[in-house]
C-alpha atoms as a PDB file:
ATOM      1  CA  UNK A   1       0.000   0.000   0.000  1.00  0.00           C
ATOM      2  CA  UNK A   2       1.650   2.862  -1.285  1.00  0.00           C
ATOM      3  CA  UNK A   3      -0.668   5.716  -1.517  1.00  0.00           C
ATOM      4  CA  UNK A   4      -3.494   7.092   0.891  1.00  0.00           C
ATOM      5  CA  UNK A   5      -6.599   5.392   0.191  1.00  0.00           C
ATOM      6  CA  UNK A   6      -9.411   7.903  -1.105  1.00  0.00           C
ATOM      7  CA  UNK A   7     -10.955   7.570   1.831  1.00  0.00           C
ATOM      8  CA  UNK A   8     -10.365   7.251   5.846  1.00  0.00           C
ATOM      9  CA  UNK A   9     -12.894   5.803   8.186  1.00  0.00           C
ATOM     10  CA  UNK A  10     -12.269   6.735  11.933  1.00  0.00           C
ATOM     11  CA  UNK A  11     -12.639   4.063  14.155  1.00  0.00           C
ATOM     12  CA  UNK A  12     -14.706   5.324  16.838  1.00  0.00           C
ATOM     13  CA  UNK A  13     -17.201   2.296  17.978  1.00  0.00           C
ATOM     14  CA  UNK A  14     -17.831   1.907  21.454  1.00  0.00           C
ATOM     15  CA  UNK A  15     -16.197  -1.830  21.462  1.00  0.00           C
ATOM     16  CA  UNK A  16     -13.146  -3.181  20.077  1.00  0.00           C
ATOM     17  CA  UNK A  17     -15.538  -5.891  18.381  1.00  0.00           C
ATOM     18  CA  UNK A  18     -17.544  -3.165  16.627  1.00  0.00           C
ATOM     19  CA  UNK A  19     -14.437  -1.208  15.480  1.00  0.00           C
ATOM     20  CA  UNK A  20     -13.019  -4.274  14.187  1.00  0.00           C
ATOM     21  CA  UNK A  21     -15.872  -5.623  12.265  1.00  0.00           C
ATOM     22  CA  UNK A  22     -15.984  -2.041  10.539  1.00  0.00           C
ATOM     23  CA  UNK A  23     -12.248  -2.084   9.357  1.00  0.00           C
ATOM     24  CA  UNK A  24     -12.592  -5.278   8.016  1.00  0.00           C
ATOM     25  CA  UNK A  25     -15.967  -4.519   5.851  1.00  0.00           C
ATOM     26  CA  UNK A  26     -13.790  -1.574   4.106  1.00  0.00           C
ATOM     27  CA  UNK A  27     -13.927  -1.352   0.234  1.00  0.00           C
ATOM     28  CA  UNK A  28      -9.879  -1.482  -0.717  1.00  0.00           C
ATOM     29  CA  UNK A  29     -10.389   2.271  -1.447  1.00  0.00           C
ATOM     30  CA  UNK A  30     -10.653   2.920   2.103  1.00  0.00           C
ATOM     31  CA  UNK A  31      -8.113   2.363   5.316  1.00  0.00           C
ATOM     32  CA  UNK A  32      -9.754   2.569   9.221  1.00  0.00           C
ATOM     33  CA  UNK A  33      -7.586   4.928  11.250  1.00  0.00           C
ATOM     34  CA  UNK A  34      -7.246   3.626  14.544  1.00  0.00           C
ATOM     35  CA  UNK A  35      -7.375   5.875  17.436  1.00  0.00           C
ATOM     36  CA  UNK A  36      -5.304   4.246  20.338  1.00  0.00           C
ATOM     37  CA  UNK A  37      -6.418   7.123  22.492  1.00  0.00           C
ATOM     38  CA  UNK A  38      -9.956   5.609  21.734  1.00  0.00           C
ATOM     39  CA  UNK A  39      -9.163   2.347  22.816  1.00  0.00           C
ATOM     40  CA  UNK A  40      -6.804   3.031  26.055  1.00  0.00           C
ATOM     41  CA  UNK A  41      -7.570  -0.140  27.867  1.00  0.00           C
ATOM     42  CA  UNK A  42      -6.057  -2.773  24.546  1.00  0.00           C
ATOM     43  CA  UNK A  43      -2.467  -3.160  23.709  1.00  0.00           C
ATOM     44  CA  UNK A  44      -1.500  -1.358  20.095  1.00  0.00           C
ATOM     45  CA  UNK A  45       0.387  -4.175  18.958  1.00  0.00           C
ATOM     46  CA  UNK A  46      -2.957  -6.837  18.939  1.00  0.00           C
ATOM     47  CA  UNK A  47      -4.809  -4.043  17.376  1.00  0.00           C
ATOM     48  CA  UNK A  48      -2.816  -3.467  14.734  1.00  0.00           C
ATOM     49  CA  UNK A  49      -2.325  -7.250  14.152  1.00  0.00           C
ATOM     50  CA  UNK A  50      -6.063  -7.282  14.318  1.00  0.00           C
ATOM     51  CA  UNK A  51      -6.250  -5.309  11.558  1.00  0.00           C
ATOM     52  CA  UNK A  52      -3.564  -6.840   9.611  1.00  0.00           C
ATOM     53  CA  UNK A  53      -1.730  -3.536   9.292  1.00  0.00           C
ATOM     54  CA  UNK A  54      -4.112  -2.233   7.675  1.00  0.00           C
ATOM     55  CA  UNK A  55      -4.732   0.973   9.236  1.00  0.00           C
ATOM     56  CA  UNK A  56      -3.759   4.557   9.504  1.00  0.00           C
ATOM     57  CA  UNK A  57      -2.683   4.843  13.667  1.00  0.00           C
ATOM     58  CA  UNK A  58      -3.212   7.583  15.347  1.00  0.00           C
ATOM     59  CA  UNK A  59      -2.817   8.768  19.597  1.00  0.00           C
ATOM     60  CA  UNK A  60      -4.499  11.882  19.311  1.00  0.00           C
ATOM     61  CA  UNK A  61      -3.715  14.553  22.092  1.00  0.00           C
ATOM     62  CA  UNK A  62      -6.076  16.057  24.459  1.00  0.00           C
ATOM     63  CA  UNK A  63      -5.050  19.427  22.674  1.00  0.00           C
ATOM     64  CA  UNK A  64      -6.168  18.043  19.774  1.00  0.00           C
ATOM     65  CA  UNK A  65      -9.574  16.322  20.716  1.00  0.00           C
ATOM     66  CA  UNK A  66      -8.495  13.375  21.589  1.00  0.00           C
ATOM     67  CA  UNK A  67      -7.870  11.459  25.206  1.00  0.00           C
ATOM     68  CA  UNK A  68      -4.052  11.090  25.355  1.00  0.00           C
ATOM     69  CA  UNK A  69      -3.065  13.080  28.042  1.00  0.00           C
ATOM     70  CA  UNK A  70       0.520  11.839  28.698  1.00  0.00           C
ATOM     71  CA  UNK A  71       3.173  12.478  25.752  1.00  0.00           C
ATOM     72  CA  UNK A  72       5.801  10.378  26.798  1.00  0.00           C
ATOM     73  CA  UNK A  73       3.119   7.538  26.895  1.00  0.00           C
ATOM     74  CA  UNK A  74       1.324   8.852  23.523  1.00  0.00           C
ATOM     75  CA  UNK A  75       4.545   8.013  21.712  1.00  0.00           C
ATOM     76  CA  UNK A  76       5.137   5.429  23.056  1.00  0.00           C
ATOM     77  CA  UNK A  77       1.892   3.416  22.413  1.00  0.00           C
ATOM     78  CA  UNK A  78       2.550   4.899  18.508  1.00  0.00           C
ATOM     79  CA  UNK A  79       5.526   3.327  18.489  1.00  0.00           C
ATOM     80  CA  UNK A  80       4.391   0.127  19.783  1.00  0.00           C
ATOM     81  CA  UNK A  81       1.503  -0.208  17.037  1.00  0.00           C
ATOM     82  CA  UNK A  82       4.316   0.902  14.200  1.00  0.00           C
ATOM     83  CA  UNK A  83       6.796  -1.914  15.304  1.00  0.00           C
ATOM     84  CA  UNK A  84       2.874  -4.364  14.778  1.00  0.00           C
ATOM     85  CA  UNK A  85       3.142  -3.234  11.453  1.00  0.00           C
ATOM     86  CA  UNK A  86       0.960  -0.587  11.001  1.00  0.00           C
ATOM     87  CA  UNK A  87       0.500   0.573   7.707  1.00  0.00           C
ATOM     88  CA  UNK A  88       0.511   4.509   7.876  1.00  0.00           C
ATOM     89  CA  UNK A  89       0.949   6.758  11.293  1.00  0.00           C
ATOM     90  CA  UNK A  90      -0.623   9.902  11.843  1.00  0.00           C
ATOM     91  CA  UNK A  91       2.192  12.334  13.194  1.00  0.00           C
ATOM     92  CA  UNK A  92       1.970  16.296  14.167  1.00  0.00           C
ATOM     93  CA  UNK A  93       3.229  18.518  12.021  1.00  0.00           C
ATOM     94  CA  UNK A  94       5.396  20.177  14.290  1.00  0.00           C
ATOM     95  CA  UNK A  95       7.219  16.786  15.943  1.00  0.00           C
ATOM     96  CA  UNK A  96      10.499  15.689  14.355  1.00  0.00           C
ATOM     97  CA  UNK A  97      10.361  11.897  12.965  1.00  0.00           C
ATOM     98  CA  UNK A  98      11.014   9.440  15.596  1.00  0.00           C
ATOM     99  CA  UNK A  99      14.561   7.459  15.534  1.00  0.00           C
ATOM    100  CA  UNK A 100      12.592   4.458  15.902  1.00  0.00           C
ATOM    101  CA  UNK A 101      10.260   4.589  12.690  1.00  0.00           C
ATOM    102  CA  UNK A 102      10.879   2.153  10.228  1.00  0.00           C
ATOM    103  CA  UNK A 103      11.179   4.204   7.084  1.00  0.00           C
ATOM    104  CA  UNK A 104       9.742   3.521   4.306  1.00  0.00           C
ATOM    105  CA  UNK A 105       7.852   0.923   5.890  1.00  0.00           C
ATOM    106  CA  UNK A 106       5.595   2.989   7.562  1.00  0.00           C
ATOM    107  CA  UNK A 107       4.140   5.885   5.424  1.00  0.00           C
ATOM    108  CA  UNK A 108       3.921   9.296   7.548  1.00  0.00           C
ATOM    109  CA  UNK A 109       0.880  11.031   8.060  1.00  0.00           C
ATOM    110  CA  UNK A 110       1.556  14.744   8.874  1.00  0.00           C
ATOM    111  CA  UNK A 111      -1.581  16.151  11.203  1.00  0.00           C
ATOM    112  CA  UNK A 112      -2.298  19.991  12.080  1.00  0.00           C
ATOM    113  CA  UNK A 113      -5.214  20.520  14.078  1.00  0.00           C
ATOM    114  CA  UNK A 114      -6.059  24.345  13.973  1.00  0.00           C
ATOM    115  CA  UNK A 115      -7.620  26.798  16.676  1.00  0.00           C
ATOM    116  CA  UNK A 116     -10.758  29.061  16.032  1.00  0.00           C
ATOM    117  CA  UNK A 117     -10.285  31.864  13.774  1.00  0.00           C
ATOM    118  CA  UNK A 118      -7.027  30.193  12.709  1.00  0.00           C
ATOM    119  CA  UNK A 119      -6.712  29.752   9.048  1.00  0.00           C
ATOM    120  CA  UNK A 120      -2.486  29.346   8.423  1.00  0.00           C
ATOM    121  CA  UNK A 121      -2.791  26.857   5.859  1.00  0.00           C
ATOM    122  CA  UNK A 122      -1.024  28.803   2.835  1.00  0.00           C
ATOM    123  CA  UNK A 123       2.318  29.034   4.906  1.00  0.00           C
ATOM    124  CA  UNK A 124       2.644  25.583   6.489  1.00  0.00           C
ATOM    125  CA  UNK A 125       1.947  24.304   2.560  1.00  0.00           C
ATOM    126  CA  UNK A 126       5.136  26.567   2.161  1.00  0.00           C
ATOM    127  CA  UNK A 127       7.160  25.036   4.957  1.00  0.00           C
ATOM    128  CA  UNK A 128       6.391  20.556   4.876  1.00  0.00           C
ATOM    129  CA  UNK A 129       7.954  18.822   7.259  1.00  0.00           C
ATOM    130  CA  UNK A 130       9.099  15.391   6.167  1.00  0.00           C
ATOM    131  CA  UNK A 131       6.190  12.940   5.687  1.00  0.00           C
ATOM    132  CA  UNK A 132       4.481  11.142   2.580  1.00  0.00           C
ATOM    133  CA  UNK A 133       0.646  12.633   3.057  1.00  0.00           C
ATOM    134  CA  UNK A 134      -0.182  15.704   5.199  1.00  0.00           C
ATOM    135  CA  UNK A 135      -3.822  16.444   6.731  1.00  0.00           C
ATOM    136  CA  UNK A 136      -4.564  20.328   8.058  1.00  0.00           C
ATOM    137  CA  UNK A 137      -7.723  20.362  10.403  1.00  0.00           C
ATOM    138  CA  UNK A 138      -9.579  23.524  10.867  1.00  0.00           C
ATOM    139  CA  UNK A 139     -11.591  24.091  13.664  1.00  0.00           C
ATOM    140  CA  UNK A 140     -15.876  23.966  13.119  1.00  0.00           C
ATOM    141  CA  UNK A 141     -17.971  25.506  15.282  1.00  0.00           C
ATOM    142  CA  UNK A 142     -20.660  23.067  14.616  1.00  0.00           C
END
């Protein structure tokens, strides 16, 4: 898999079970992103594995929406789900590649997530850090 599927389907079920069946019923035009920070309680590795690589992983940040509140931990539950084989990794824009990344292995998501009124797109297209697909969020108020 060598290029970002068309489309990305968040997995955001309630159960592992749920999430699961849903990546696996994915036309090949689409890839599940898997939100560790969803799914706190299971190890990365299984999930991946689960998954068969298959996946776009991601550990979003509380900052960012998401539950991981610890970065030291964030990272490290990344890298555990890269070493599974994970397919693709969602990575801020701002954070230098790990050491530890298995390049070109693992294809590099880069990830902005913007504030309100916020709208800085033109000059971080300017300025790309390193990565192979890059996703700028803006902020909706509803």
């Amino acid at each position: 898999m060598s290029q970002l599927p068309f489309f990305i389907v968040t997995l955001t079920h309630a159960t592992w079970d749920a999430a699961r069946a849903c990546a696996r019923s994915l036309a090949d035009d689409a890839l599940a992103e898997l939100r560790l920070d969803l799914f706190p309680d299971h190890d990365p590795a299984a999930l991946v594995r689960d998954l068969g690589g298959r996946c776009l992983v991601t550990n979003r940040r509380v900052s960012e929406g998401g539950r991981a509140a610890d970065e030291a931990a964030r990272l490290e539950r990344l890298r555990a789900a890269v070493d599974a084989g994970a397919a693709w990794m969602d990575l801020e824009w701002e954070l230098p590649l790990p050491a530890w990344l298995d390049r070109p292995r693992t294809k590099v998501l880069r990830s902005v997530h913007v504030g309100p009124g916020v709208f800085d797109l033109e000059a971080r297209l300017k300025a790309l850090p390193e990565g192979d697909a890059f996703k700028w969020v803006g902020h909706a108020a509803r």
